[in-house]
Protein backbone atom coordinates (compact mmCIF):
# COMPACT_ATOMS: atom_id res chain seq x y z
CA UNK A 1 -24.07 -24.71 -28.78
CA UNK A 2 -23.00 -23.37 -25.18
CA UNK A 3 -26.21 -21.44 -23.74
CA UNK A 4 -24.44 -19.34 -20.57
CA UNK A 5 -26.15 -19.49 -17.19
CA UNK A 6 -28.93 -16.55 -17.07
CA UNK A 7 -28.09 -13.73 -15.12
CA UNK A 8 -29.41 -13.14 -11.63
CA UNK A 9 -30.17 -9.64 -10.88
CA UNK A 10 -33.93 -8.94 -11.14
CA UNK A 11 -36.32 -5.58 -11.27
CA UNK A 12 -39.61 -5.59 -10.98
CA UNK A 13 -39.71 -2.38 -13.65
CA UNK A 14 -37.81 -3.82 -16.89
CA UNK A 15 -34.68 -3.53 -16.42
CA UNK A 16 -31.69 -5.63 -16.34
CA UNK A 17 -27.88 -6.12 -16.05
CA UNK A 18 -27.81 -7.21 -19.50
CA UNK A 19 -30.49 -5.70 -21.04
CA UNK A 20 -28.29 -3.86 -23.38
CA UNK A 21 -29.07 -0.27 -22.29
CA UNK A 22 -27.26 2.25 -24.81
CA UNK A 23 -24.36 1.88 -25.74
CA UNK A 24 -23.99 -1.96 -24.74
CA UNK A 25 -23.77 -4.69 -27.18
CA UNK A 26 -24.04 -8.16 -24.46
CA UNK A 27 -26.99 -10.49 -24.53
CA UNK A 28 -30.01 -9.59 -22.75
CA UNK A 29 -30.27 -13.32 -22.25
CA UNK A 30 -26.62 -14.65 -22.11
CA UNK A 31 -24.55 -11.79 -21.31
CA UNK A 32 -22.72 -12.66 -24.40
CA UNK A 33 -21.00 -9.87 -26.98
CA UNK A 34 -23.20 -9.06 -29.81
CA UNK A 35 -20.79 -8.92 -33.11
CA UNK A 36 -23.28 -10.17 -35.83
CA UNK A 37 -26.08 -7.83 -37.01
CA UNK A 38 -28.86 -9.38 -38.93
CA UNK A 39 -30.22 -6.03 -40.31
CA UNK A 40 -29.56 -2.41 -39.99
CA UNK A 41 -32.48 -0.37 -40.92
CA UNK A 42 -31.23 2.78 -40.04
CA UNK A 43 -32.40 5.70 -37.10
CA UNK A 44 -35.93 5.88 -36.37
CA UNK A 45 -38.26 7.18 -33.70
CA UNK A 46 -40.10 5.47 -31.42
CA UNK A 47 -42.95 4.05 -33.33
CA UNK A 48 -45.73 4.37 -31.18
CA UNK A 49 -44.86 8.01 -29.90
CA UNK A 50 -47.71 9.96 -32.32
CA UNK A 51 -47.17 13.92 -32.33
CA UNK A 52 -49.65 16.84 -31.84
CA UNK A 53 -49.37 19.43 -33.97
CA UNK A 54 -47.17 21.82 -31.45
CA UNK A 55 -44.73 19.42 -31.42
CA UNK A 56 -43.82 18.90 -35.24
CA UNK A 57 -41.27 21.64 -35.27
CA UNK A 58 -39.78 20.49 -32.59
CA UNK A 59 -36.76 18.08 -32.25
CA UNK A 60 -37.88 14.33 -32.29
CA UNK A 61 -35.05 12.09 -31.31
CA UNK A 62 -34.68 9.14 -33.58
CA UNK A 63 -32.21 5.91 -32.29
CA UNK A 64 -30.19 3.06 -34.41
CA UNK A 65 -32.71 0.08 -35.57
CA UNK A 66 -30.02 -1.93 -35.97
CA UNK A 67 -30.68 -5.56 -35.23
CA UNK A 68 -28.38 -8.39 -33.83
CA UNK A 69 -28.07 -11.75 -32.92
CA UNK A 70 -26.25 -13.73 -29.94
CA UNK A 71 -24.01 -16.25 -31.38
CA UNK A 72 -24.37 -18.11 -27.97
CA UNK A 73 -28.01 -18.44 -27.58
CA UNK A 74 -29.29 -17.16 -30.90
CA UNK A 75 -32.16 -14.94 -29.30
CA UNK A 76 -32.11 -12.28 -32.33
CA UNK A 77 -32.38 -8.59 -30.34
CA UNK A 78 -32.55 -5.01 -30.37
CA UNK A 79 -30.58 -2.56 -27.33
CA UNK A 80 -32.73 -0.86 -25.30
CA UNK A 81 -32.36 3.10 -25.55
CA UNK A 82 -35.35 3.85 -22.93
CA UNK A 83 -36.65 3.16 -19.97
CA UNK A 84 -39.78 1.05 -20.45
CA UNK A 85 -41.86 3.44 -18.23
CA UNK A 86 -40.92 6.05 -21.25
CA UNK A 87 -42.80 3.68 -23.49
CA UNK A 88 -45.66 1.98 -21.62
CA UNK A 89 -47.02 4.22 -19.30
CA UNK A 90 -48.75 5.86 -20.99
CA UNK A 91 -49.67 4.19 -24.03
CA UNK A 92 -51.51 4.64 -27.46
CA UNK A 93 -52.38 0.88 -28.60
CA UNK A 94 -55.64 -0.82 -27.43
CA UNK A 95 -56.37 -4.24 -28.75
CA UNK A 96 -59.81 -4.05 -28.91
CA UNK A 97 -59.84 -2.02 -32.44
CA UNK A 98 -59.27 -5.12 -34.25
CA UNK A 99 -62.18 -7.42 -34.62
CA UNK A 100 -60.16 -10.16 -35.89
CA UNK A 101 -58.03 -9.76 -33.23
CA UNK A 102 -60.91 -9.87 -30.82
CA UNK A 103 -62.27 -13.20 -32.37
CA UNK A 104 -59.03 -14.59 -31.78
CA UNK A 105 -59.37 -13.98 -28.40
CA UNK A 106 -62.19 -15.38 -27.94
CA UNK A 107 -61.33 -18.34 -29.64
CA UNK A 108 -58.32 -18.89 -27.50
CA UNK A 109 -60.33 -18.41 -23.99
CA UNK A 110 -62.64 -20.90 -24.97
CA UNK A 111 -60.49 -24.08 -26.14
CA UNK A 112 -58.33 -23.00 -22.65
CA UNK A 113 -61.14 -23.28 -21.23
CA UNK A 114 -61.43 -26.63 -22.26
CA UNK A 115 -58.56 -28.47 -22.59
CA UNK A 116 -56.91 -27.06 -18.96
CA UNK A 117 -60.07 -27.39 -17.40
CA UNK A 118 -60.79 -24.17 -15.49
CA UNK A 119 -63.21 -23.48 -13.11
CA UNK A 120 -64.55 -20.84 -10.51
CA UNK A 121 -62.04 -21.84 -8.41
CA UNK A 122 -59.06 -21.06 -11.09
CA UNK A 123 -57.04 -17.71 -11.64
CA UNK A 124 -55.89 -16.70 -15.28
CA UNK A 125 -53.68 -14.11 -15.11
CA UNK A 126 -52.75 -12.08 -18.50
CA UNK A 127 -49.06 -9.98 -18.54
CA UNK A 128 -49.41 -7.73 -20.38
CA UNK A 129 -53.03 -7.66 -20.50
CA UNK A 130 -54.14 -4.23 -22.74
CA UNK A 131 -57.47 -2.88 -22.22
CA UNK A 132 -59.37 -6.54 -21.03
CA UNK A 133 -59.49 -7.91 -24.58
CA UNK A 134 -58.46 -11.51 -24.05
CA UNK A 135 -59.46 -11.87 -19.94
CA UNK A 136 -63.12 -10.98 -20.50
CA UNK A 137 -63.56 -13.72 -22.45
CA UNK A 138 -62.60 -15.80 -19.14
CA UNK A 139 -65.08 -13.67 -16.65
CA UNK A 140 -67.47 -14.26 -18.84
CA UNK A 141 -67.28 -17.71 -18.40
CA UNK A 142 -66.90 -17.09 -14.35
CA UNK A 143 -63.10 -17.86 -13.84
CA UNK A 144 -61.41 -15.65 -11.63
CA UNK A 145 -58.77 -13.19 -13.59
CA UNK A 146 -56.21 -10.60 -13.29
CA UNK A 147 -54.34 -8.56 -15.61
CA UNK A 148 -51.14 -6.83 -15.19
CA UNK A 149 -50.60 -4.38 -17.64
CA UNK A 150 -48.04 -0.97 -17.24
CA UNK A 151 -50.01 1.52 -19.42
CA UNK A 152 -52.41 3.40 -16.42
CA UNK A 153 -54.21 4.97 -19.81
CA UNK A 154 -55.15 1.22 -20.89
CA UNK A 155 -55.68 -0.39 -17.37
CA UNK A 156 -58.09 2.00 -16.84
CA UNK A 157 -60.27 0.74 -20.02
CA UNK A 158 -59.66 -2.96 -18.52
CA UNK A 159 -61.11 -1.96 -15.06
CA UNK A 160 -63.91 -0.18 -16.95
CA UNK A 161 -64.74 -2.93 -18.98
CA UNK A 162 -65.05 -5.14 -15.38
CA UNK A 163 -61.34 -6.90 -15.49
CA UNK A 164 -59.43 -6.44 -12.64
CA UNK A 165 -56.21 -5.24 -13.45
CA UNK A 166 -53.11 -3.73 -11.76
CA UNK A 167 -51.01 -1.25 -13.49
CA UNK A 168 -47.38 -2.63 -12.77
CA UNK A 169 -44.06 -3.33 -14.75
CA UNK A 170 -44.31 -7.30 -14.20
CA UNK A 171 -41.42 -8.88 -12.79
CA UNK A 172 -39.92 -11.14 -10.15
CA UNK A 173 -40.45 -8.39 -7.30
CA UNK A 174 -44.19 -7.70 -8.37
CA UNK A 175 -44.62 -11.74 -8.67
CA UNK A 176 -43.24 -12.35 -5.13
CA UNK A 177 -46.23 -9.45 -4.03
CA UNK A 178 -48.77 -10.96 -5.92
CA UNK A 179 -47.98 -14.31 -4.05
CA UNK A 180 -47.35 -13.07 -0.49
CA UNK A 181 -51.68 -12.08 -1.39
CA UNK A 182 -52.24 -15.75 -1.63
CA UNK A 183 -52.91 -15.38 -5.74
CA UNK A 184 -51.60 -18.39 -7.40
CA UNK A 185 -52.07 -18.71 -11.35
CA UNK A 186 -53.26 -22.03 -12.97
CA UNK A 187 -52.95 -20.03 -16.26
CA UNK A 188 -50.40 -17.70 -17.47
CA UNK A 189 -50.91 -15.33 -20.59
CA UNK A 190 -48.92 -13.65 -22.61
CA UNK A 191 -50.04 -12.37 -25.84
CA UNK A 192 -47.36 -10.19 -27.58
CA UNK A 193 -45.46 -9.36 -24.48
CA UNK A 194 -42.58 -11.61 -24.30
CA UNK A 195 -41.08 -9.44 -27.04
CA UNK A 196 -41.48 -6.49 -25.60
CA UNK A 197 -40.16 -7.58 -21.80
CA UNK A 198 -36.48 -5.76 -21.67
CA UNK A 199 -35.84 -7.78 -18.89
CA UNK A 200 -36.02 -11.75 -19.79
CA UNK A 201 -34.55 -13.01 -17.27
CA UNK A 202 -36.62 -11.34 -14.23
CA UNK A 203 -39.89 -11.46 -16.20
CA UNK A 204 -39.76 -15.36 -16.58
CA UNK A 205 -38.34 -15.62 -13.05
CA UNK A 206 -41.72 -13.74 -11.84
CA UNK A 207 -43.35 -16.05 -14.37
CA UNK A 208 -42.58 -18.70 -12.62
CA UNK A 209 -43.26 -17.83 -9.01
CA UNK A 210 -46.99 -16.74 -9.64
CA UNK A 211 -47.40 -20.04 -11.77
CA UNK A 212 -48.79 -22.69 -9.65
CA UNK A 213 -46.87 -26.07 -9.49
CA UNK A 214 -49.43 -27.80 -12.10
CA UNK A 215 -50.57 -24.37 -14.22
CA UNK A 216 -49.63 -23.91 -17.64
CA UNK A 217 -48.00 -21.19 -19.13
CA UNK A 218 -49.20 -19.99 -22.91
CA UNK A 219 -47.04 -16.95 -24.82
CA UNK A 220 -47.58 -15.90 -28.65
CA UNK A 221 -44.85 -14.18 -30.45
CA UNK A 222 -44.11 -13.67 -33.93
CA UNK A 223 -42.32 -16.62 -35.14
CA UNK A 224 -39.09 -15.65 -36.22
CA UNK A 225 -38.65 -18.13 -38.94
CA UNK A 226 -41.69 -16.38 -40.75
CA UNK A 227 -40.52 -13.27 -40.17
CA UNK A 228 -37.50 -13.54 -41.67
CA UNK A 229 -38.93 -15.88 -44.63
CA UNK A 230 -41.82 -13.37 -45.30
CA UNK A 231 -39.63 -10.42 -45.35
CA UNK A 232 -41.21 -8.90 -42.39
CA UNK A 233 -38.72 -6.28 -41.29
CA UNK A 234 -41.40 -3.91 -40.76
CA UNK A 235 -42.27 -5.91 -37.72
CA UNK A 236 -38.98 -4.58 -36.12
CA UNK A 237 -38.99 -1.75 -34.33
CA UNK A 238 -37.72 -0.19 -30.38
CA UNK A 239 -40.46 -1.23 -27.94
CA UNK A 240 -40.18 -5.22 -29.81
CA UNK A 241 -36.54 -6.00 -27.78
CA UNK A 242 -36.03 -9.09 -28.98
CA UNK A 243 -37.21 -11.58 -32.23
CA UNK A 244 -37.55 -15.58 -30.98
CA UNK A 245 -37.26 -18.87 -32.87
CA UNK A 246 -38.61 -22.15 -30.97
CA UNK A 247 -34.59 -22.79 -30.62
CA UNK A 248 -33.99 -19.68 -28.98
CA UNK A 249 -36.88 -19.50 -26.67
CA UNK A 250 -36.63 -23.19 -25.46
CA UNK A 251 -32.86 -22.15 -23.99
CA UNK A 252 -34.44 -18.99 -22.52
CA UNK A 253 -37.25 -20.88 -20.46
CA UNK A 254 -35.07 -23.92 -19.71
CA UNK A 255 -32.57 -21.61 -18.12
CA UNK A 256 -35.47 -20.57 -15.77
CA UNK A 257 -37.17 -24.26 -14.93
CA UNK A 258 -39.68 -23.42 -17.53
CA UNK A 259 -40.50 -26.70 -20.19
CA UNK A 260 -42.23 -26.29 -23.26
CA UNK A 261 -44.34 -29.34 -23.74
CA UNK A 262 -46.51 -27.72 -27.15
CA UNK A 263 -46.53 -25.45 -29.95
CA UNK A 264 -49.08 -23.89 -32.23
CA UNK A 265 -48.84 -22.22 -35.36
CA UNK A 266 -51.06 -19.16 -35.87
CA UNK A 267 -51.88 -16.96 -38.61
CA UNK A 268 -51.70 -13.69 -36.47
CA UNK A 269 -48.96 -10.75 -37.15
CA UNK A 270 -47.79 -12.57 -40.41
CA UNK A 271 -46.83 -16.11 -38.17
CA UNK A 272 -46.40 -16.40 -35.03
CA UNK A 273 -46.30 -19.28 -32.42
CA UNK A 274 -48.23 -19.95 -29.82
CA UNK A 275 -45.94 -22.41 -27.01
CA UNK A 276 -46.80 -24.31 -23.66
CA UNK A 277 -45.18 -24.16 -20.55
CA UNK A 278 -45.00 -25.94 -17.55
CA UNK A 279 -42.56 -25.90 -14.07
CA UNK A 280 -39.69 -27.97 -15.19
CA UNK A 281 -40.66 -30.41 -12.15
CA UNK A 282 -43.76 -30.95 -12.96
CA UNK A 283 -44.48 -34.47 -14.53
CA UNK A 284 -47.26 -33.77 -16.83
CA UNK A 285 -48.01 -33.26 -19.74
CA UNK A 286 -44.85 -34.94 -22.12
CA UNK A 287 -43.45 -33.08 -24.90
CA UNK A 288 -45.27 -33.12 -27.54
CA UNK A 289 -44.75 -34.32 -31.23
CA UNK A 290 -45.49 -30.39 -32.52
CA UNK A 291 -42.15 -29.34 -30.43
CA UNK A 292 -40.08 -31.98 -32.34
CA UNK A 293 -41.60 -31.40 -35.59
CA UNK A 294 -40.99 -27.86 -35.39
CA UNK A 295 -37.38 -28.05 -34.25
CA UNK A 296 -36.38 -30.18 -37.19
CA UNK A 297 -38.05 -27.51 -39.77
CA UNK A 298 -35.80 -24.49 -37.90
CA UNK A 299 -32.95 -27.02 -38.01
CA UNK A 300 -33.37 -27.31 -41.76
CA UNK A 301 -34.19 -24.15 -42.50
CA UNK A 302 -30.83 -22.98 -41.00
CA UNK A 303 -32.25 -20.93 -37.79
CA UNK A 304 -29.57 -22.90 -35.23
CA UNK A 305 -26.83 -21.62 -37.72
CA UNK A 306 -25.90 -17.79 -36.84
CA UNK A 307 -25.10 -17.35 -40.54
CA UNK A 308 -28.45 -17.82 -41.65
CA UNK A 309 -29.34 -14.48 -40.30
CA UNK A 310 -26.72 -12.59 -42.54
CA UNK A 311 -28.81 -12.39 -46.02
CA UNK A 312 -31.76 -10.92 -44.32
CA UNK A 313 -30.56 -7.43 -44.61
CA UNK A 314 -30.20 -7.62 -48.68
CA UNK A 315 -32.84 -8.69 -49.05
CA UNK A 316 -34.93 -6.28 -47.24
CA UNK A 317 -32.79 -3.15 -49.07
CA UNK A 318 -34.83 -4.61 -52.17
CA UNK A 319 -38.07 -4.83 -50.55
CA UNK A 320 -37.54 -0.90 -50.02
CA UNK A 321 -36.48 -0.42 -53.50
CA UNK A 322 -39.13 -1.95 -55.34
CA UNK A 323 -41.67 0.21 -52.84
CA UNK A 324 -40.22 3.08 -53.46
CA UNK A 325 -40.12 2.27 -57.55
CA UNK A 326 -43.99 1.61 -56.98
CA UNK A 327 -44.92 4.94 -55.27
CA UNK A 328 -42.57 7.16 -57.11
CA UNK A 329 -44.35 6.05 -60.64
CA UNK A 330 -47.64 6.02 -58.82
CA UNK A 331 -47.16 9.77 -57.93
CA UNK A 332 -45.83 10.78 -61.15
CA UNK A 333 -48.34 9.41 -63.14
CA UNK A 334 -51.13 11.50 -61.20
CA UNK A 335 -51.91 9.16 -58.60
CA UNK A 336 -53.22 9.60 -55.24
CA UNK A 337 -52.10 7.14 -52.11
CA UNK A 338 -53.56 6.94 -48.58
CA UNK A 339 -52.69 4.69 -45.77
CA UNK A 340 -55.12 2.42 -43.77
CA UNK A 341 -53.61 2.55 -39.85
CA UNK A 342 -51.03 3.79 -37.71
CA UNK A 343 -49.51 0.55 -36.75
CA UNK A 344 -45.87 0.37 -35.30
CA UNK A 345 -44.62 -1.52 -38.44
CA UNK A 346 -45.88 0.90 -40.29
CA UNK A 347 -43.76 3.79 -38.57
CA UNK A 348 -40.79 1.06 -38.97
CA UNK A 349 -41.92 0.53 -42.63
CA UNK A 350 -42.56 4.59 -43.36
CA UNK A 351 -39.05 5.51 -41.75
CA UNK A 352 -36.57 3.04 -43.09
CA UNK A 353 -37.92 4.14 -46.53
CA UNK A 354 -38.13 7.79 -46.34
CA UNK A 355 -41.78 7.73 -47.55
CA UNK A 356 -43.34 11.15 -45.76
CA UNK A 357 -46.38 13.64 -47.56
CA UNK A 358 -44.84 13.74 -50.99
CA UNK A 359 -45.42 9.78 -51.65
CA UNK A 360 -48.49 9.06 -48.78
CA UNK A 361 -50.92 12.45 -48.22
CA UNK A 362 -52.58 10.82 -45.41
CA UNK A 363 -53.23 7.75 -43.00
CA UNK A 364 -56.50 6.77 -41.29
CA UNK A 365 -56.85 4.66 -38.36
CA UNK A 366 -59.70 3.68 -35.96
CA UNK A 367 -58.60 4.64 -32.90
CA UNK A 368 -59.55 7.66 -31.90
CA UNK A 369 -56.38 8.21 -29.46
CA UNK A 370 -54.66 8.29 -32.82
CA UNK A 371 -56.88 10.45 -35.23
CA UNK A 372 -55.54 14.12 -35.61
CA UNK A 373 -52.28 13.52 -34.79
CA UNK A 374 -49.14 12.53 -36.69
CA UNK A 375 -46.81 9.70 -37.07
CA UNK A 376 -43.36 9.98 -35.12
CA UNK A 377 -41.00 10.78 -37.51
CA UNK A 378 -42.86 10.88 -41.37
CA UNK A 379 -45.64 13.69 -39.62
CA UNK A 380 -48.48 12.04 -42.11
CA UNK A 381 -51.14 13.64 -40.31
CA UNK A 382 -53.95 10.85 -39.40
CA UNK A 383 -57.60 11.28 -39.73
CA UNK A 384 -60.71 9.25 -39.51
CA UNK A 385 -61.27 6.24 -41.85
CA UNK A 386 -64.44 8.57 -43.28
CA UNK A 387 -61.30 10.58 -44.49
CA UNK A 388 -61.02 7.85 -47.86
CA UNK A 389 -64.83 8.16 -48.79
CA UNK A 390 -64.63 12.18 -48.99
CA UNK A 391 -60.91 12.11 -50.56
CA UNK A 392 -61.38 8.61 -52.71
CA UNK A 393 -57.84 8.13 -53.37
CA UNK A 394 -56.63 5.75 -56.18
CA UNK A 395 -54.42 4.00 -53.66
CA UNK A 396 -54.65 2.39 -50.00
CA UNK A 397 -51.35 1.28 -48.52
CA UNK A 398 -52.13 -0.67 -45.75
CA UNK A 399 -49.63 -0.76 -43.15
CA UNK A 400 -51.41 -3.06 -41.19
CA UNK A 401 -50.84 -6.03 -43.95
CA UNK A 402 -51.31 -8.63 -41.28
CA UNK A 403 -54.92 -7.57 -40.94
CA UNK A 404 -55.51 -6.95 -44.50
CA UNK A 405 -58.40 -9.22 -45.09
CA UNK A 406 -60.53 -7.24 -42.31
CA UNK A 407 -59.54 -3.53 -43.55
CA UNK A 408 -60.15 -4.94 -46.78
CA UNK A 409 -63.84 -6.19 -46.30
CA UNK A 410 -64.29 -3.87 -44.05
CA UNK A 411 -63.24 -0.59 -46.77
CA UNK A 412 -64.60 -2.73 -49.64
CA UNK A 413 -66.33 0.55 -50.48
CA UNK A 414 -63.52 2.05 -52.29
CA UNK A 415 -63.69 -0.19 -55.34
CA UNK A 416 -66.65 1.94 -55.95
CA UNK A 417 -64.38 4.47 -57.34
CA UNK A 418 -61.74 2.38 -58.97
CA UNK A 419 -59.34 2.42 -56.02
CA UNK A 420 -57.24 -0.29 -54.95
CA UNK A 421 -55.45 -1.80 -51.92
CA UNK A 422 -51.87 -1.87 -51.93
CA UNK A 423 -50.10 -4.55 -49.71
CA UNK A 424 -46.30 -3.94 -49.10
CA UNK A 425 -44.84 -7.07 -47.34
CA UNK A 426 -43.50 -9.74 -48.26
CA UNK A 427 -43.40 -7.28 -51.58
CA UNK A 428 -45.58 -4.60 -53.02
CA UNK A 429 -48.90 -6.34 -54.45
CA UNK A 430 -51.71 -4.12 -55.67
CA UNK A 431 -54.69 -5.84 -55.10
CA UNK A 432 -57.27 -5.32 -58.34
């Protein structure tokens, strides 16, 4: 396998020489063509851009979902169609809705804590960093923090909530600033960013300037192998640029000096992985037996071979059949359906199979930057999750499914009137 040298341009805003802006089909990573699609799941809006009412009879631009993968480097990818600034400034998501989520956090801050050893003399520093979920977990504790996160609407929340935060496009420009300030990080985070980071190349390059020579670097992603073995498709979608394996994001960090010493499986978003970083030159710690483990399973399971990739796409086409088999007798047969959130995948999920009013009347979500608007594309009008007591349909879909044990505890209520949860990945399972 020939990885190519990693290109050297840098911006400190998300974008790149070969960060496949319409229209271009090269590597963001590589610079290599792109001639093998994994799946093609059609045109579809962005997924997080929610509608007033004014705006549903206007024109709502939809782009190609259509999914490749390097043959070079394997990093599995999407083109970028716009700016970054288009989708993060000003944005709808705030992590803190999720308890789960929350306890994760948590969870994660403390065994940091721990096993790195910070102190009131360390810096954590979060890209990506939301509305202060993960980093108060760290003040709390009294280590010194920082987020970086683009969205002004949720930085604002952060610096309410007592984080400090800067509302900046990371990259190797704003990592240089942050540096000439004398800020040095003994822990970087990223939780769910590294797929949405256009530019790879300049955002690890920045990585690695603020990191001090002995910090540690820790990023979660979805793992790819799960997402491809659970059918997760619905986890695809414009502002998620790019889909890693251990294989693929190993090449991408040694390219920039960058080891990774450990990996962790999680639960989260259906399986992802949690890795370890550390400047190439530093000596400690070795890699671990996790890393080799997990690069024999990929191995095996056929993720280093570029036609593994090409059955996804079938297999998905079913998943949307047998979905669309459920709701259609569902609705014919008198029943009512509802969705629980307004997750991205769920736009993704929503769009690639047509399902609009006729199949789903309604969705509810928790977030109240969401409620009484609609969903890009579909227009299922959202509401408040008191909306399923006063309408007590006979089905939930949750969209969500990654988080389906907390909606479901937490909506328990609608057994009360016979109706049932309705979980659509890997395949449709009604839950009695």
């Amino acid at each position: 396998m020939v990885v190519r040298g990693a290109p050297t341009h840098s911006s400190a805003t998300g974008a790149d020489a070969t960060s496949n802006p319409a229209g271009r089909t090269s590597c963001r990573f590589c610079g290599a063509a792109l001639r093998r699609t994994v799946v093609d799941l059609g045109m579809s809006p962005l997924c997080e851009t929610f509608l007033d009412a004014a705006q549903l009879d206007r024109m709502e631009p939809f782009y190609p979902l259509r999914v490749r993968v390097c043959d070079e480097c394997l990093l599995v990818q999407l083109p970028q169609f716009v700016p970054p600034e288009q989708i993060f400034t000003d944005y709808p998501y705030f992590s803190s809705y999720s308890t789960s989520w929350l306890a994760h956090a948590e969870a994660y801050a403390a065994t940091m804590v721990d096993r790195l050893g910070l102190r009131g003399h360390s810096l954590v520093v979060e890209l990506g960093s939301n509305d202060g979920y993960l980093l108060q977990y760290f003040a709390a504790r009294g280590i010194p923090v920082l987020g970086i996160e683009p969205a002004r609407n949720v930085a604002d929340v952060a610096i309410a909530r007592g984080v400090p935060t800067r509302a900046l496009f990371f990259g190797e420009d704003v990592a240089r600033d942050l540096v000439a300030e004398g800020l040095s990080a003994d822990l970087v985070v990223g939780n769910n960013v590294l797929a949405q980071v256009p530019d790879l190349n300049g955002f690890l390059r920045g990585t690695g300037i603020l990191l001090s020579p002995r910090g540690t670097v820790t990023m979660e992603f979805p793992h790819l192998l799960r997402l491809i073995e659970g059918n997760q498709f619905d986890t695809i979608y414009h502002e998620h640029f790019s889909y890693f394996s251990l294989f693929a994001v190993e090449r991408i960090f040694t390219a920039h000096a960058l080891t990774i010493f450990d990996v962790e499986e999680l639960a989260t978003h259906g399986g992802s992985l949690r890795i370890f970083a550390r400047h190439a030159a530093a000596q400690h710690p070795r890699i671990g037996e996790r890393i080799r483990a997990l690069r024999s399973r990929e191995e095996a399971a056929g993720v280093t071979d570029p036609r593994y990739y090409e059955s996804f796409g079938s297999r998905v086409a079913e998943t949307k059949r047998k979905l669309l088999e459920f709701l259609i007798e569902a609705r014919r047969t008198g029943k009512s359906i509802a969705g629980y959130g307004a997750p991205g995948k769920g736009n993704t999920l929503l769009n690639y199979c047509g399902i609009r009013e006729d199949f789903v009347e309604f969705t509810v979500d928790r977030n109240p930057r969401k409620q009484g608007r609609f969903l890009p594309g579909t227009h299922i009008p959202i509401f408040h999750p008191d909306r399923i007591s006063e309408v007590k349909p006979d089905y939930v879909l949750l969209l969500p499914w990654n988080l389906a044990d907390e909606i479901m505890s937490q909506m328990s209520h609608i057994r009360s009137w016979g109706g049932r949860f309705v979980v659509p990945i890997p395949e449709v399972r009604v839950v009695p």
